[in-house]
C-alpha atoms as a PDB file:
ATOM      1  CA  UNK A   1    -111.873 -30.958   5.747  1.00  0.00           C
ATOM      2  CA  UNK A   2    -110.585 -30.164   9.185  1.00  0.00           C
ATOM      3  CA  UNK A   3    -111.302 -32.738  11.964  1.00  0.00           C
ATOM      4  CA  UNK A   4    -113.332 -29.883  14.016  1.00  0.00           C
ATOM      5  CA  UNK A   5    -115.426 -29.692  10.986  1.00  0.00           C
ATOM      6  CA  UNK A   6    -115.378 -33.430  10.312  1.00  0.00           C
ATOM      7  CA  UNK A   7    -116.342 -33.867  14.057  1.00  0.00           C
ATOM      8  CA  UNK A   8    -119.086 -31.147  13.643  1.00  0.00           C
ATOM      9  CA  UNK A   9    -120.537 -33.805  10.971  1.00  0.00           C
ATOM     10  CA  UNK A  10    -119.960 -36.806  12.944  1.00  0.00           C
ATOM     11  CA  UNK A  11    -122.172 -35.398  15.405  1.00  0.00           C
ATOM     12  CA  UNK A  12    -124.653 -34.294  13.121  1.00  0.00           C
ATOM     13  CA  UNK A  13    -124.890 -37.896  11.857  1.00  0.00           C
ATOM     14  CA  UNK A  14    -124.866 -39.695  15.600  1.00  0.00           C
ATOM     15  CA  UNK A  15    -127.898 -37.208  15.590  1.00  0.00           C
ATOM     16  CA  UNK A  16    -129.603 -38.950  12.398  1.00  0.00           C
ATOM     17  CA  UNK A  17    -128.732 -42.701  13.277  1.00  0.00           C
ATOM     18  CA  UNK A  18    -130.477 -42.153  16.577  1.00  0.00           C
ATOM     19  CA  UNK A  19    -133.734 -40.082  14.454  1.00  0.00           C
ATOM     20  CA  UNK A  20    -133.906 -43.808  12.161  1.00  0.00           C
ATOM     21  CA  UNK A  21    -131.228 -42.465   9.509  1.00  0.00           C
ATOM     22  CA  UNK A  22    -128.329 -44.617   8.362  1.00  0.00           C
ATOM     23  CA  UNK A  23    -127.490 -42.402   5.446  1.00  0.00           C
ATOM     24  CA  UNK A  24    -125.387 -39.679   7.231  1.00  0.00           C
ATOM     25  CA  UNK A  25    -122.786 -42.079   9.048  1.00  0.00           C
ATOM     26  CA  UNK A  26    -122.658 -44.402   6.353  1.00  0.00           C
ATOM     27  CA  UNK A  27    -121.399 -40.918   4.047  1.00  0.00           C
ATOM     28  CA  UNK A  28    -118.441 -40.346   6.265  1.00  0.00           C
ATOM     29  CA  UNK A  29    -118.020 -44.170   6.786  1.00  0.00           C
ATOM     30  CA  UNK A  30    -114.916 -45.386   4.420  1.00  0.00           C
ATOM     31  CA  UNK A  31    -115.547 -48.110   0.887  1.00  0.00           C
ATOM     32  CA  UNK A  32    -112.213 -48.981   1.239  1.00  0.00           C
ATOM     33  CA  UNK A  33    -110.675 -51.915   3.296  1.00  0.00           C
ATOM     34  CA  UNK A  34    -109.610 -52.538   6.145  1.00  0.00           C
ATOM     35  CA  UNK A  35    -112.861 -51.408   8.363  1.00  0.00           C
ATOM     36  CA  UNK A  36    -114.171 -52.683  11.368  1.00  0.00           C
ATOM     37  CA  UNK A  37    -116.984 -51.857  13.741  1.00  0.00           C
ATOM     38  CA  UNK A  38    -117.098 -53.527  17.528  1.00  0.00           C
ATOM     39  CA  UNK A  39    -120.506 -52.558  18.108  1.00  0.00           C
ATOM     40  CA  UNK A  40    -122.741 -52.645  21.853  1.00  0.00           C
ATOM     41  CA  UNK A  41    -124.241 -56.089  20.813  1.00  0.00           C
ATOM     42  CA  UNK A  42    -120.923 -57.561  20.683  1.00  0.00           C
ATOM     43  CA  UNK A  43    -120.563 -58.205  17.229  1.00  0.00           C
ATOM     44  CA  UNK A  44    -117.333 -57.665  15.438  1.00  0.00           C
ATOM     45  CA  UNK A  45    -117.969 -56.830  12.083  1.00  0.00           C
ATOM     46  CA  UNK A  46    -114.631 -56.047   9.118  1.00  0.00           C
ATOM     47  CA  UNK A  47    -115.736 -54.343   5.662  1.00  0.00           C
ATOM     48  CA  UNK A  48    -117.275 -51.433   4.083  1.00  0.00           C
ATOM     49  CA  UNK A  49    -120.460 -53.146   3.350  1.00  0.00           C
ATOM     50  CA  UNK A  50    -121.207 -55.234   6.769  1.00  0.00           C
ATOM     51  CA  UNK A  51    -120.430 -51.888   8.520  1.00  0.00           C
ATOM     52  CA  UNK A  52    -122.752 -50.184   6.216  1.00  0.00           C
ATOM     53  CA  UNK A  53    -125.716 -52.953   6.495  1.00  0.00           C
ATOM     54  CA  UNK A  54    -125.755 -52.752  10.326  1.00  0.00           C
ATOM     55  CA  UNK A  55    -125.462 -49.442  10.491  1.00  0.00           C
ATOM     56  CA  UNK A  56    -128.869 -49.273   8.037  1.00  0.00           C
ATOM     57  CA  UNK A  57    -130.286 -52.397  10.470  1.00  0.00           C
ATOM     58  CA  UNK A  58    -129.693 -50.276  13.907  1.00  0.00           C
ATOM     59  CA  UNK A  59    -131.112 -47.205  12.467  1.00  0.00           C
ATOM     60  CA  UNK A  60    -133.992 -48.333  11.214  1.00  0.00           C
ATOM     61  CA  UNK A  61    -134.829 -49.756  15.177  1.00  0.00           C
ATOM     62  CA  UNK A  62    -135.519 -46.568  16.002  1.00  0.00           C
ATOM     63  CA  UNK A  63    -137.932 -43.473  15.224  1.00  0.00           C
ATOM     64  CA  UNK A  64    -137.544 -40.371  14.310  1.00  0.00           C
ATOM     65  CA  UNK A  65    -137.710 -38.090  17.749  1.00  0.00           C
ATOM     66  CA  UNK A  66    -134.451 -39.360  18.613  1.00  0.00           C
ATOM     67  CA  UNK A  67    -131.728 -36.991  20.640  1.00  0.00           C
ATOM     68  CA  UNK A  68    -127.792 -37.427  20.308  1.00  0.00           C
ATOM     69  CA  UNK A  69    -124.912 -35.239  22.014  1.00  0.00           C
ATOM     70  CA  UNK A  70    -121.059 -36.607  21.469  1.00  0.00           C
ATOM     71  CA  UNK A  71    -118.863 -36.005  24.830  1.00  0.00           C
ATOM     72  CA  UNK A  72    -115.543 -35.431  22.944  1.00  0.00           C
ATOM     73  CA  UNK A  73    -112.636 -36.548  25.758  1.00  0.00           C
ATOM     74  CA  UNK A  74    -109.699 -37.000  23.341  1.00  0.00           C
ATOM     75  CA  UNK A  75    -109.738 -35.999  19.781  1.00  0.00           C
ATOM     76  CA  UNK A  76    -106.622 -35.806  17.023  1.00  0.00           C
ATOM     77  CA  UNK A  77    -105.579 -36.022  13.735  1.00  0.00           C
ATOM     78  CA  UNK A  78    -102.247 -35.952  12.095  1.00  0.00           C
ATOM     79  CA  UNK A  79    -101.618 -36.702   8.503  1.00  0.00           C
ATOM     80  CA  UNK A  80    -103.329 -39.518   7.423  1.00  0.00           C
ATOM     81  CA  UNK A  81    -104.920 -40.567  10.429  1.00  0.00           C
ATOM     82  CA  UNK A  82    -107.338 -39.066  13.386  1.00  0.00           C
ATOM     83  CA  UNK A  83    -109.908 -40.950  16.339  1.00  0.00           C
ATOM     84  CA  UNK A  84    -111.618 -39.377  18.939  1.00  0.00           C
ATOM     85  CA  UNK A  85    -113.113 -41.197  21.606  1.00  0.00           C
ATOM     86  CA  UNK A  86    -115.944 -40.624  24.453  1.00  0.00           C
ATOM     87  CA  UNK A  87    -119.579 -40.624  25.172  1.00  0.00           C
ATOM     88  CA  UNK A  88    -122.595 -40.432  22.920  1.00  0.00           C
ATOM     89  CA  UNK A  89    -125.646 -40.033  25.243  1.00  0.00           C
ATOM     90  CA  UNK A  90    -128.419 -40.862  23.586  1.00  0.00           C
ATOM     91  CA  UNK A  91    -132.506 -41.235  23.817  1.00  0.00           C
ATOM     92  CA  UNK A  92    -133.954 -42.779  21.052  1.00  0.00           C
ATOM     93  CA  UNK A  93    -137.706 -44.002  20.018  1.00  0.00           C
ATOM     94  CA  UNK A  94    -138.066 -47.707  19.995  1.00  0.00           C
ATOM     95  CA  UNK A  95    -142.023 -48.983  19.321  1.00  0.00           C
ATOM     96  CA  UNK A  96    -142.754 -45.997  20.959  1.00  0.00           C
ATOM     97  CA  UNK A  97    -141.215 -46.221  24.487  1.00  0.00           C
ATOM     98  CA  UNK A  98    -138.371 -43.647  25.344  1.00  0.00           C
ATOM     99  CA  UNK A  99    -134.767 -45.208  25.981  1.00  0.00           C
ATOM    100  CA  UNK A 100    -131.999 -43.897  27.268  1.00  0.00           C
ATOM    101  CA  UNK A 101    -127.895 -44.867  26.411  1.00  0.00           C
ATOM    102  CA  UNK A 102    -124.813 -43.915  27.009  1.00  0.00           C
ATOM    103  CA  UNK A 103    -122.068 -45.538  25.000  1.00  0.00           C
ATOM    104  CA  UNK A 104    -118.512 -45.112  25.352  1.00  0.00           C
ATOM    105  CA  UNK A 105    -116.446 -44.354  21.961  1.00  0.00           C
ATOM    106  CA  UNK A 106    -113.738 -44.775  20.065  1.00  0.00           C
ATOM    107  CA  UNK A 107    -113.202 -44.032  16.670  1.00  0.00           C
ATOM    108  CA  UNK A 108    -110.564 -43.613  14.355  1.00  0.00           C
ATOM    109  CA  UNK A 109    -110.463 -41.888  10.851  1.00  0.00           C
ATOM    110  CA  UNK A 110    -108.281 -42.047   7.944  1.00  0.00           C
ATOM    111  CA  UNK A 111    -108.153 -39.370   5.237  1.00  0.00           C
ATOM    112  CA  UNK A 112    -109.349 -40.761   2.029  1.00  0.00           C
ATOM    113  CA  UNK A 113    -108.846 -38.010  -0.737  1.00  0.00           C
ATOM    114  CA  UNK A 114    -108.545 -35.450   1.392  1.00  0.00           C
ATOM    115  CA  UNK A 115    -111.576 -36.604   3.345  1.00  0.00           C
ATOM    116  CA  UNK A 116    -111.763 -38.359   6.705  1.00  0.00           C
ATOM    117  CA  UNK A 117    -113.491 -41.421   6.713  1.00  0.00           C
ATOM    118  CA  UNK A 118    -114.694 -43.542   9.505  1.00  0.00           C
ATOM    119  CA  UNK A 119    -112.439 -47.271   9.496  1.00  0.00           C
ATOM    120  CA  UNK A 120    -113.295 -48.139  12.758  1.00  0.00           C
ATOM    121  CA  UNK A 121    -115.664 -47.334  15.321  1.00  0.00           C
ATOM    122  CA  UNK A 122    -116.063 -49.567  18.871  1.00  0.00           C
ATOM    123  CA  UNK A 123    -119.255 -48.391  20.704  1.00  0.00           C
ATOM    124  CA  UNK A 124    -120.423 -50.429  24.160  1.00  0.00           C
ATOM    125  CA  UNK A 125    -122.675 -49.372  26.464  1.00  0.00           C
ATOM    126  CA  UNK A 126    -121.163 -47.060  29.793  1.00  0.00           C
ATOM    127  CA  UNK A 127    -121.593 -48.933  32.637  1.00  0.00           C
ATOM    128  CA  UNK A 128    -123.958 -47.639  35.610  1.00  0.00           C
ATOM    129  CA  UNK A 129    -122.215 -46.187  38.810  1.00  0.00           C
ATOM    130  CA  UNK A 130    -122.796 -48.004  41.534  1.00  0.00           C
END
């Protein structure tokens, strides 16, 4: 798969996670060590099955009327390995009440059997302008 495609997915799966759907990003996330996740709560998590678990725990937060729209600013891959980084703005469902995000992004990828696969992933909320 070709990172444009591969990107086309991650998208698609930012777009689940934020409708209460784990499943998607945890697909395209690697079972192979190392991994690591840096995630908006501050929490630095390593291997395949932390990542997974939180990733399951933060979707299920929210509900499923959720929007999600990447804002590529970089993205490459070479060989073996690719990242992108950027925004994900974001509006999910939480008990009901409408919130609104915008993380900044970085992610890289490693091909895994001719798949990429998400080994890391640092996501922290974009700071207001003044």
């Amino acid at each position: 798969m070709d990172i444009t495609t591969f990107m086309q997915k991650r998208g698609q799966a930012g777009l689940a996670y934020c409708q209460g759907e784990a499943s998607p990003i945890n697909a395209l996330a690697t079972d192979s060590d190392p991994a690591s996740f840096f995630g908006p709560d501050g929490q630095v998590l390593q291997g395949p099955n932390s990542i997974k678990a939180a990733y399951e725990k933060g979707a299920a937060l929210f509900g499923p009327e959720g929007t999600s729209r990447l804002e590529i600013i970089q993205c490459e891959a070479e060989a073996v390995i690719g990242y992108w980084c950027g925004l994900q703005h974001a509006e999910v469902k939480m008990d009901g009440e409408s919130v609104f995000m915008t993380l900044r992004i970085t992610e890289l990828f490693r091909r895994e059997d001719d798949e990429w696969k998400l080994v890391h992933r640092h996501a922290d909320m974009l700071k207001p302008k003044d």
